[in-house]
PDB file of N, CA and C in Angstrom:
ATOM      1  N   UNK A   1       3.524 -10.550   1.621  1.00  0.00           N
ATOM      2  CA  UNK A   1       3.613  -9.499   0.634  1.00  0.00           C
ATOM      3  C   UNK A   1       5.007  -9.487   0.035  1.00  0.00           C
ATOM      4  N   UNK A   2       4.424  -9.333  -1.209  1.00  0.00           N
ATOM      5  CA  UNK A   2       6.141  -9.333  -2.002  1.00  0.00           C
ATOM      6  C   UNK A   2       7.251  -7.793  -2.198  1.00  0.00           C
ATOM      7  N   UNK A   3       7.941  -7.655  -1.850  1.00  0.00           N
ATOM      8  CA  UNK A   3       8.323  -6.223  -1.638  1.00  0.00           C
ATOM      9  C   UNK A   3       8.760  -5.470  -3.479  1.00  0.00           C
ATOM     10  N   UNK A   4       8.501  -4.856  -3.483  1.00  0.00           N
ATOM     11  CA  UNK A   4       8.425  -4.366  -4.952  1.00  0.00           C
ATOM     12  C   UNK A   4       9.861  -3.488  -5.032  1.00  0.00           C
ATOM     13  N   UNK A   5      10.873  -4.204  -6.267  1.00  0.00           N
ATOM     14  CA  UNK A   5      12.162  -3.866  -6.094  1.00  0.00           C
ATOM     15  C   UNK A   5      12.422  -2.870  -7.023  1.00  0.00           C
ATOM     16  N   UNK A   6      13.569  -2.407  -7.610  1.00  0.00           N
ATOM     17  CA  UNK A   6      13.658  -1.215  -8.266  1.00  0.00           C
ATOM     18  C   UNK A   6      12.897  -1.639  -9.344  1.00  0.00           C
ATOM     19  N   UNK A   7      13.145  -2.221 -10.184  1.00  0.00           N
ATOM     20  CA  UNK A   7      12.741  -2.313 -11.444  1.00  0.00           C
ATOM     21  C   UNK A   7      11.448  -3.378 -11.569  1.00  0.00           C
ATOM     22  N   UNK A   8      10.259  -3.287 -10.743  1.00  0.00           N
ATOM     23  CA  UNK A   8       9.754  -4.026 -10.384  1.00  0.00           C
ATOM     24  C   UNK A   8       8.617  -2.743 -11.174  1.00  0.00           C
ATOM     25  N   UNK A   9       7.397  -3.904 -12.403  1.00  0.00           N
ATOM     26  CA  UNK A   9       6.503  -2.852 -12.674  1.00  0.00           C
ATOM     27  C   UNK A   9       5.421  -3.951 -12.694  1.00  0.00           C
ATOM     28  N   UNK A  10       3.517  -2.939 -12.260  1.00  0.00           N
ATOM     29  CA  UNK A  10       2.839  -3.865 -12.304  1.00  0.00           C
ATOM     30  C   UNK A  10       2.245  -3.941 -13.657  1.00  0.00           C
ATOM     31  N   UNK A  11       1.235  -5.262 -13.514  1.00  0.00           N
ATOM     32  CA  UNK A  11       0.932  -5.794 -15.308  1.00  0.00           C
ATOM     33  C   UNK A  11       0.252  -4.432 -15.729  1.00  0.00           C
ATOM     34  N   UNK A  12       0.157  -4.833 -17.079  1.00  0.00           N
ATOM     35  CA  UNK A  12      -0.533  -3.897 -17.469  1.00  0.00           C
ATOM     36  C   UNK A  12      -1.492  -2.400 -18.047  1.00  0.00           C
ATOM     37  N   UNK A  13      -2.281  -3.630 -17.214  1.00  0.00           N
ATOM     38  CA  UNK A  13      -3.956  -2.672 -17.300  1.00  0.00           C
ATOM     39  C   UNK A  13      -3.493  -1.940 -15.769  1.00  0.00           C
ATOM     40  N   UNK A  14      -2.827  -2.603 -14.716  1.00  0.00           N
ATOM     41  CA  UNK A  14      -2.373  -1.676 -13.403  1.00  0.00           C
ATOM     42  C   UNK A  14      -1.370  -0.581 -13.736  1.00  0.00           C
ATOM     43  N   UNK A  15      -0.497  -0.849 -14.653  1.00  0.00           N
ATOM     44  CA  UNK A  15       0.580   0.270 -14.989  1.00  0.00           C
ATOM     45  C   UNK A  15       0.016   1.294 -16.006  1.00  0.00           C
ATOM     46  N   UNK A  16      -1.215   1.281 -16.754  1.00  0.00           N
ATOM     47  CA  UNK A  16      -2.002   2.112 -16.940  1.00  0.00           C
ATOM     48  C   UNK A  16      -2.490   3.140 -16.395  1.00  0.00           C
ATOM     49  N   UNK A  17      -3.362   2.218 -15.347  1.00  0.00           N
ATOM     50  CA  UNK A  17      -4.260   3.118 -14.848  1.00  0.00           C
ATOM     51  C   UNK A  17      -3.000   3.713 -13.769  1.00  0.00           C
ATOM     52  N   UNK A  18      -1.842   3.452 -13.719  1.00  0.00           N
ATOM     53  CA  UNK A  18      -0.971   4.245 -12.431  1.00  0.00           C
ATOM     54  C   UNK A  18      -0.677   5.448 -13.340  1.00  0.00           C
ATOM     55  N   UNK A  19      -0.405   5.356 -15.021  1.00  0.00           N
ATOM     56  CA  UNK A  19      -0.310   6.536 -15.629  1.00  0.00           C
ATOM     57  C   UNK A  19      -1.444   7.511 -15.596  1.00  0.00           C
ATOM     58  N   UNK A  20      -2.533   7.122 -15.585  1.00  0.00           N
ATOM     59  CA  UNK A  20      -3.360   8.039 -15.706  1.00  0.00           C
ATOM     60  C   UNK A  20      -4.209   8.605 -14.652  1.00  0.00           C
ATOM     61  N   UNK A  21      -3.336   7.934 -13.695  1.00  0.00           N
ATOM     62  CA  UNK A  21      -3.625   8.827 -12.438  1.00  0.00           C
ATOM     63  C   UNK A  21      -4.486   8.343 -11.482  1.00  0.00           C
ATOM     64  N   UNK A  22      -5.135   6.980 -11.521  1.00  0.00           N
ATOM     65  CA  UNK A  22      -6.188   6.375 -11.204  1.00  0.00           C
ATOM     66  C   UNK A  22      -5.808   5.334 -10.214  1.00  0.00           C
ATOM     67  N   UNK A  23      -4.988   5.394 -10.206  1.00  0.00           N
ATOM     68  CA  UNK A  23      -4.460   4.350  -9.601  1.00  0.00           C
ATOM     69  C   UNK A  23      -3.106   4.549  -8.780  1.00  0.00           C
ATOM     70  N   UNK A  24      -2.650   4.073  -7.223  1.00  0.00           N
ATOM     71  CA  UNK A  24      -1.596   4.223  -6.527  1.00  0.00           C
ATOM     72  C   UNK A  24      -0.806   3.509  -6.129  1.00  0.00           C
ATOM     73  N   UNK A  25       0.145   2.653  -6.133  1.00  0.00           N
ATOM     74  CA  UNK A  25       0.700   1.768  -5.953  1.00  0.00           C
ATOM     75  C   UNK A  25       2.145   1.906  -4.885  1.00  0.00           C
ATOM     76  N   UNK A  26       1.754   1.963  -3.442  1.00  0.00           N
ATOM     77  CA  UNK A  26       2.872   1.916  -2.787  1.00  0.00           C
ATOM     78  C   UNK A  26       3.084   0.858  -1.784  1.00  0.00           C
ATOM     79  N   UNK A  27       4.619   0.694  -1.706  1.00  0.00           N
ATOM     80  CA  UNK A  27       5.091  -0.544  -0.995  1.00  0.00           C
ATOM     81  C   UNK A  27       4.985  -0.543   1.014  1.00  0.00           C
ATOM     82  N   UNK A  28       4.868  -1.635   1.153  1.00  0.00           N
ATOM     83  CA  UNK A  28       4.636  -1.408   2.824  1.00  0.00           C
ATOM     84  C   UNK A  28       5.971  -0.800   3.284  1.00  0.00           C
ATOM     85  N   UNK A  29       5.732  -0.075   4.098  1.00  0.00           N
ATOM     86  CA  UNK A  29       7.151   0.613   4.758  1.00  0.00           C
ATOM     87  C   UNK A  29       6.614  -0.104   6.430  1.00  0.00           C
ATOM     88  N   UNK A  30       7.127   0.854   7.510  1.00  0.00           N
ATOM     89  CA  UNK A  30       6.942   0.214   8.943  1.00  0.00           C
ATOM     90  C   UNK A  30       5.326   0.938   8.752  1.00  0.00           C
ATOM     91  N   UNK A  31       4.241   0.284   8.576  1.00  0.00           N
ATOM     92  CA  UNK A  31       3.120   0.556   8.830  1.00  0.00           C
ATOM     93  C   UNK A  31       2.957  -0.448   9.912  1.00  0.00           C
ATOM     94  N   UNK A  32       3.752  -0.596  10.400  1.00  0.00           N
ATOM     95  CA  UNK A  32       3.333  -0.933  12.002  1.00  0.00           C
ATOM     96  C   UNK A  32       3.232  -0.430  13.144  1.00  0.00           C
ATOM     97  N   UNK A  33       3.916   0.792  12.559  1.00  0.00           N
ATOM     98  CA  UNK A  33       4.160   1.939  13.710  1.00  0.00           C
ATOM     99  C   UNK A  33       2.800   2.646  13.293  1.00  0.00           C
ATOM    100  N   UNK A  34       2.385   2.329  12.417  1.00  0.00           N
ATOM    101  CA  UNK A  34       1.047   3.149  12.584  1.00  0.00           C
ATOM    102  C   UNK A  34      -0.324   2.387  13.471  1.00  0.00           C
ATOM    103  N   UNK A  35      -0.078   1.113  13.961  1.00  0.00           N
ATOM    104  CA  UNK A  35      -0.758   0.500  15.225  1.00  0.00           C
ATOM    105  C   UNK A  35      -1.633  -0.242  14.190  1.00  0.00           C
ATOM    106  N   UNK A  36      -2.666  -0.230  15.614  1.00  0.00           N
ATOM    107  CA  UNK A  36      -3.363  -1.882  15.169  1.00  0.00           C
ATOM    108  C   UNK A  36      -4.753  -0.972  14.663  1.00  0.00           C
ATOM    109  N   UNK A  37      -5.719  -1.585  14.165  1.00  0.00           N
ATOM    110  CA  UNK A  37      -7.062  -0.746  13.693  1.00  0.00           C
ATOM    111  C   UNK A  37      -7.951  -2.118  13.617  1.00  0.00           C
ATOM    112  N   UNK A  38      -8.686  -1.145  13.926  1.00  0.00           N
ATOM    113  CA  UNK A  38     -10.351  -1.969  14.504  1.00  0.00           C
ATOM    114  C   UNK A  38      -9.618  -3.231  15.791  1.00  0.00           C
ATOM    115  N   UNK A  39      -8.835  -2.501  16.586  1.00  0.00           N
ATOM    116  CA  UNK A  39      -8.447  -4.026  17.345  1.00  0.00           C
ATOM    117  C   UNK A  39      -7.699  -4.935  16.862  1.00  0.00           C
ATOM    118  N   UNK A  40      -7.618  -5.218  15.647  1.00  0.00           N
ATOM    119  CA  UNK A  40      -6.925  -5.951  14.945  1.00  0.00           C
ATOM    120  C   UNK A  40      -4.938  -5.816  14.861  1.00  0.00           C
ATOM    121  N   UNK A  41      -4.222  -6.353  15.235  1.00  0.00           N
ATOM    122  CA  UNK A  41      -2.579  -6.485  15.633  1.00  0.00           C
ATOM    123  C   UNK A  41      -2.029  -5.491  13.987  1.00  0.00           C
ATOM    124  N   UNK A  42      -1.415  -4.883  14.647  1.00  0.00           N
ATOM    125  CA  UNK A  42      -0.471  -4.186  13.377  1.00  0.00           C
ATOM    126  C   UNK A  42       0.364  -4.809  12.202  1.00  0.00           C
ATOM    127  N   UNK A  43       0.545  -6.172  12.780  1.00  0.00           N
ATOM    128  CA  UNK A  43       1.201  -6.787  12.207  1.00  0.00           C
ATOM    129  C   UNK A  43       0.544  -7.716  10.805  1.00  0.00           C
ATOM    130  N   UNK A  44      -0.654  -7.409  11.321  1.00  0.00           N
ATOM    131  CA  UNK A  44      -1.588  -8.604  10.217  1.00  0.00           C
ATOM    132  C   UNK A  44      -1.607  -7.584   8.786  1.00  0.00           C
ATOM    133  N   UNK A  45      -2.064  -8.438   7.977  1.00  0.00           N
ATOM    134  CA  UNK A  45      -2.505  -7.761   6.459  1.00  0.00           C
ATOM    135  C   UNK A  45      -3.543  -6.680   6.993  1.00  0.00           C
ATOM    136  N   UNK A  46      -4.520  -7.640   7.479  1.00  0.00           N
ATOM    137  CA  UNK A  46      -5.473  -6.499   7.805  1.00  0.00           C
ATOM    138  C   UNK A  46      -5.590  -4.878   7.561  1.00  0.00           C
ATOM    139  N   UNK A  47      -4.488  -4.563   9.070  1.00  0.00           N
ATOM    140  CA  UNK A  47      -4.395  -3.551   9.557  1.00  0.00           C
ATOM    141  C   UNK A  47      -3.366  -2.893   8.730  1.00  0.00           C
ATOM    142  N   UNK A  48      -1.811  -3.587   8.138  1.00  0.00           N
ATOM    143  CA  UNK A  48      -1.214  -3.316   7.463  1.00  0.00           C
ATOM    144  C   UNK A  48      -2.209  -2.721   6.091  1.00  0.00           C
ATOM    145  N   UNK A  49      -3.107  -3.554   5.402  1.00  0.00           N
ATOM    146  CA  UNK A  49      -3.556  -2.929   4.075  1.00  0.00           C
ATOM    147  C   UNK A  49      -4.306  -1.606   4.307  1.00  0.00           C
ATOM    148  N   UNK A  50      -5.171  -1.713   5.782  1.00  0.00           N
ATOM    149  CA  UNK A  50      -5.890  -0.321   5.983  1.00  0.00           C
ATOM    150  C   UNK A  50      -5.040   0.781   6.461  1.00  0.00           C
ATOM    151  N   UNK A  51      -3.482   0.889   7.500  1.00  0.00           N
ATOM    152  CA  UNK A  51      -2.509   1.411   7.359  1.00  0.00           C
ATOM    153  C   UNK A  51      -2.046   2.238   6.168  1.00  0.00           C
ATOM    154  N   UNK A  52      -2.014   1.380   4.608  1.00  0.00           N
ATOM    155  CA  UNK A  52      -1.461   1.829   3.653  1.00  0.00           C
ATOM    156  C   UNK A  52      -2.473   2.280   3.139  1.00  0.00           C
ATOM    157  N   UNK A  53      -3.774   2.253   3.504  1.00  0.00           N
ATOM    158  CA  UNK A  53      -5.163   3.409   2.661  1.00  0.00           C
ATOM    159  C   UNK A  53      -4.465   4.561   3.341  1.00  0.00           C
ATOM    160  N   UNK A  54      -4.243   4.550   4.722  1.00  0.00           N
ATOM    161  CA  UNK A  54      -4.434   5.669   5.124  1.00  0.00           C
ATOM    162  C   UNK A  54      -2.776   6.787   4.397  1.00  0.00           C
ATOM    163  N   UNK A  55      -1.608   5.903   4.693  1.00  0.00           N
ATOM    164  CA  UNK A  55      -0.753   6.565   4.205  1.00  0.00           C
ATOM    165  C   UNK A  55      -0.945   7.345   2.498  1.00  0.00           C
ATOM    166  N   UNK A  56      -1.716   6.497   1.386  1.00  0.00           N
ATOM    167  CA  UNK A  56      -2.266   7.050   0.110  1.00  0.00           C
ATOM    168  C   UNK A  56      -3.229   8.162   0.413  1.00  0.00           C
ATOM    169  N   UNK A  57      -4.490   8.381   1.574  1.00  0.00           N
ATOM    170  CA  UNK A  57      -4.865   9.158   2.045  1.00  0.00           C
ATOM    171  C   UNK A  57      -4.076  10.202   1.939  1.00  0.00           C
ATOM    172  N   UNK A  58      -3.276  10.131   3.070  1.00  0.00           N
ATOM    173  CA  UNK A  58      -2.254  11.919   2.987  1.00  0.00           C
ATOM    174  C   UNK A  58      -1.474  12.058   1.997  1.00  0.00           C
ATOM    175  N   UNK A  59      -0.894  11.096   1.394  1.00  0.00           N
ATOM    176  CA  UNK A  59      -0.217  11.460  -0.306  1.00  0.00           C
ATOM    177  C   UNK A  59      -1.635  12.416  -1.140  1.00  0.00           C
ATOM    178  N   UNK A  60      -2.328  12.053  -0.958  1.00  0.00           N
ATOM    179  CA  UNK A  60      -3.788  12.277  -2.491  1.00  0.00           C
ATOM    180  C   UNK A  60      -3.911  13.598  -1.365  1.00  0.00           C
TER     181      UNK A  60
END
């Protein structure tokens, strides 16, 4: 994963829909401390991408 720097914007049709509300775009922080899910190691995409549903979860 590429870490998204200050001035870092996505294309588009993604920076659109982030205006209009439809869309969320946040960077991995230690979502490792949020553990492993379904069994799967904290460390993988996996668990990392379902990690960051959950962190957009409690933002929304």
């Amino acid at each position: 994963m590429l870490p998204i720097s200050e001035f870092w914007k996505p294309e588009q049709k993604r920076f659109n829909a982030c205006v209009i509300g439809r869309l969320l775009i946040i960077t991995p922080c230690s979502t490792t401390a949020l553990g492993d899910v379904d069994g799967v190691p904290a460390e993988s995409d996996y668990s990392q991408f379902h990690n960051l549903n959950k962190v957009a979860e409690q933002i929304c």
